[in-house]
C-alpha atoms as a PDB file:
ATOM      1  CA  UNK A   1     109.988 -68.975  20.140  1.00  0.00           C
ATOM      2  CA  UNK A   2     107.103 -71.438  21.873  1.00  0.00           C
ATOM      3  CA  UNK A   3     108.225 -74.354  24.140  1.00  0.00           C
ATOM      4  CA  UNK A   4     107.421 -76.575  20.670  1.00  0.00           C
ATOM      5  CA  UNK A   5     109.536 -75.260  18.657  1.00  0.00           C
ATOM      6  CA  UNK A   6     112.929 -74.824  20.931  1.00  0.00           C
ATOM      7  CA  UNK A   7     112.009 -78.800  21.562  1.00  0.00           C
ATOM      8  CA  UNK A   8     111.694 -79.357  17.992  1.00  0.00           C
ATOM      9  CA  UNK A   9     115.230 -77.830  17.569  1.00  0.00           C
ATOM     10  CA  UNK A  10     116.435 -80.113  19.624  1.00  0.00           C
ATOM     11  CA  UNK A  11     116.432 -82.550  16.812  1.00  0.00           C
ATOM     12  CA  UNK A  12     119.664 -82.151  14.930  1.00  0.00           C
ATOM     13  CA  UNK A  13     119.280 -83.261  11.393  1.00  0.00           C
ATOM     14  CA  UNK A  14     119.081 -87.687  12.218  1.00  0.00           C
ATOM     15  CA  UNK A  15     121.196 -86.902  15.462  1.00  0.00           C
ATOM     16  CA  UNK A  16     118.711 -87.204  18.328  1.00  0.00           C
ATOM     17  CA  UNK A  17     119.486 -87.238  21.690  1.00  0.00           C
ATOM     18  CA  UNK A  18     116.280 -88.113  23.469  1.00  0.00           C
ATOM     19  CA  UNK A  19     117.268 -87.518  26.790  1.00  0.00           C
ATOM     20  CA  UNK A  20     117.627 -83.866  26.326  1.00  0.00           C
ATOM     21  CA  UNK A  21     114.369 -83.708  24.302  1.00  0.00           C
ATOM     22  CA  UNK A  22     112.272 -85.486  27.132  1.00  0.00           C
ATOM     23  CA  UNK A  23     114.354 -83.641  29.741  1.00  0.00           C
ATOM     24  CA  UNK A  24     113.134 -80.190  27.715  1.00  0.00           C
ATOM     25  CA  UNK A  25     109.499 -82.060  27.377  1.00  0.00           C
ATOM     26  CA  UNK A  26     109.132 -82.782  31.060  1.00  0.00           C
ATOM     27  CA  UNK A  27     110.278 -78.984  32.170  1.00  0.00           C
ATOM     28  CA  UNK A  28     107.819 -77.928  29.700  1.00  0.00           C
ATOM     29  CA  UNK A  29     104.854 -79.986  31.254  1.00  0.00           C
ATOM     30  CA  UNK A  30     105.935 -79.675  35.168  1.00  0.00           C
ATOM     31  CA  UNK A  31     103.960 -76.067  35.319  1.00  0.00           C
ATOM     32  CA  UNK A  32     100.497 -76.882  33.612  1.00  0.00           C
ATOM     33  CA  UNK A  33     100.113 -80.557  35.661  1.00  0.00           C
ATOM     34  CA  UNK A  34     101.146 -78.110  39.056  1.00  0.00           C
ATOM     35  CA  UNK A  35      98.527 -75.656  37.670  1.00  0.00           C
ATOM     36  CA  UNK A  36      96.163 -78.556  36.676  1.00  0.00           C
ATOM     37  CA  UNK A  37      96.045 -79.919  40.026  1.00  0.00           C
ATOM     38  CA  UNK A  38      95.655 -76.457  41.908  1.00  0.00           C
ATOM     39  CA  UNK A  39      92.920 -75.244  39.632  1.00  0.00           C
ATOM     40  CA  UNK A  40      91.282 -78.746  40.057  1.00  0.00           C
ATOM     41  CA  UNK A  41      91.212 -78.639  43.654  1.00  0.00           C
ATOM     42  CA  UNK A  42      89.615 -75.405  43.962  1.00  0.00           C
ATOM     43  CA  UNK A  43      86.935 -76.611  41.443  1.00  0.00           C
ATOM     44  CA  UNK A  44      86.028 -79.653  43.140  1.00  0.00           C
ATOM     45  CA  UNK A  45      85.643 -77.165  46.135  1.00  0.00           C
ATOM     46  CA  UNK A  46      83.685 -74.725  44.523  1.00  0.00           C
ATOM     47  CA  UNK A  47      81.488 -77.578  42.995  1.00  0.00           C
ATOM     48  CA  UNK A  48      80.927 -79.175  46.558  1.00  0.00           C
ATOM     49  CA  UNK A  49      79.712 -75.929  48.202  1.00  0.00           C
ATOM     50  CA  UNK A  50      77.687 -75.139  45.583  1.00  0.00           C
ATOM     51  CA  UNK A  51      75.810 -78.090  45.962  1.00  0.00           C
ATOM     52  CA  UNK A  52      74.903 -77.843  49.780  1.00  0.00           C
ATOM     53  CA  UNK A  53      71.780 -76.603  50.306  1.00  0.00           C
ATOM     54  CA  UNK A  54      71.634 -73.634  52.275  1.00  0.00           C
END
């Protein structure tokens, strides 16, 4: 089962409770912005040395 549809599930038929939904939608998230902000450090890295002349 994805992350979307165990969230989805989450929504019991009119009976929503929202804080468990964006509590499950914030876990979900927490990993890619962590990986989004590693991978776009090392980019910006890799993009500044490559543009030094050598």
């Amino acid at each position: 089962m994805t992350l979307q549809v165990a969230l989805a599930n989450l929504d019991i038929a009119y009976n929503t409770d929202y804080a468990v939904v964006m509590a499950g939608a914030l876990m979900s998230v927490l990993p890619l912005i962590v990986v989004f902000l590693i991978g776009a450090r090392h980019f910006l890295r890799d993009l500044a040395a490559g543009a030094t002349k050598m």
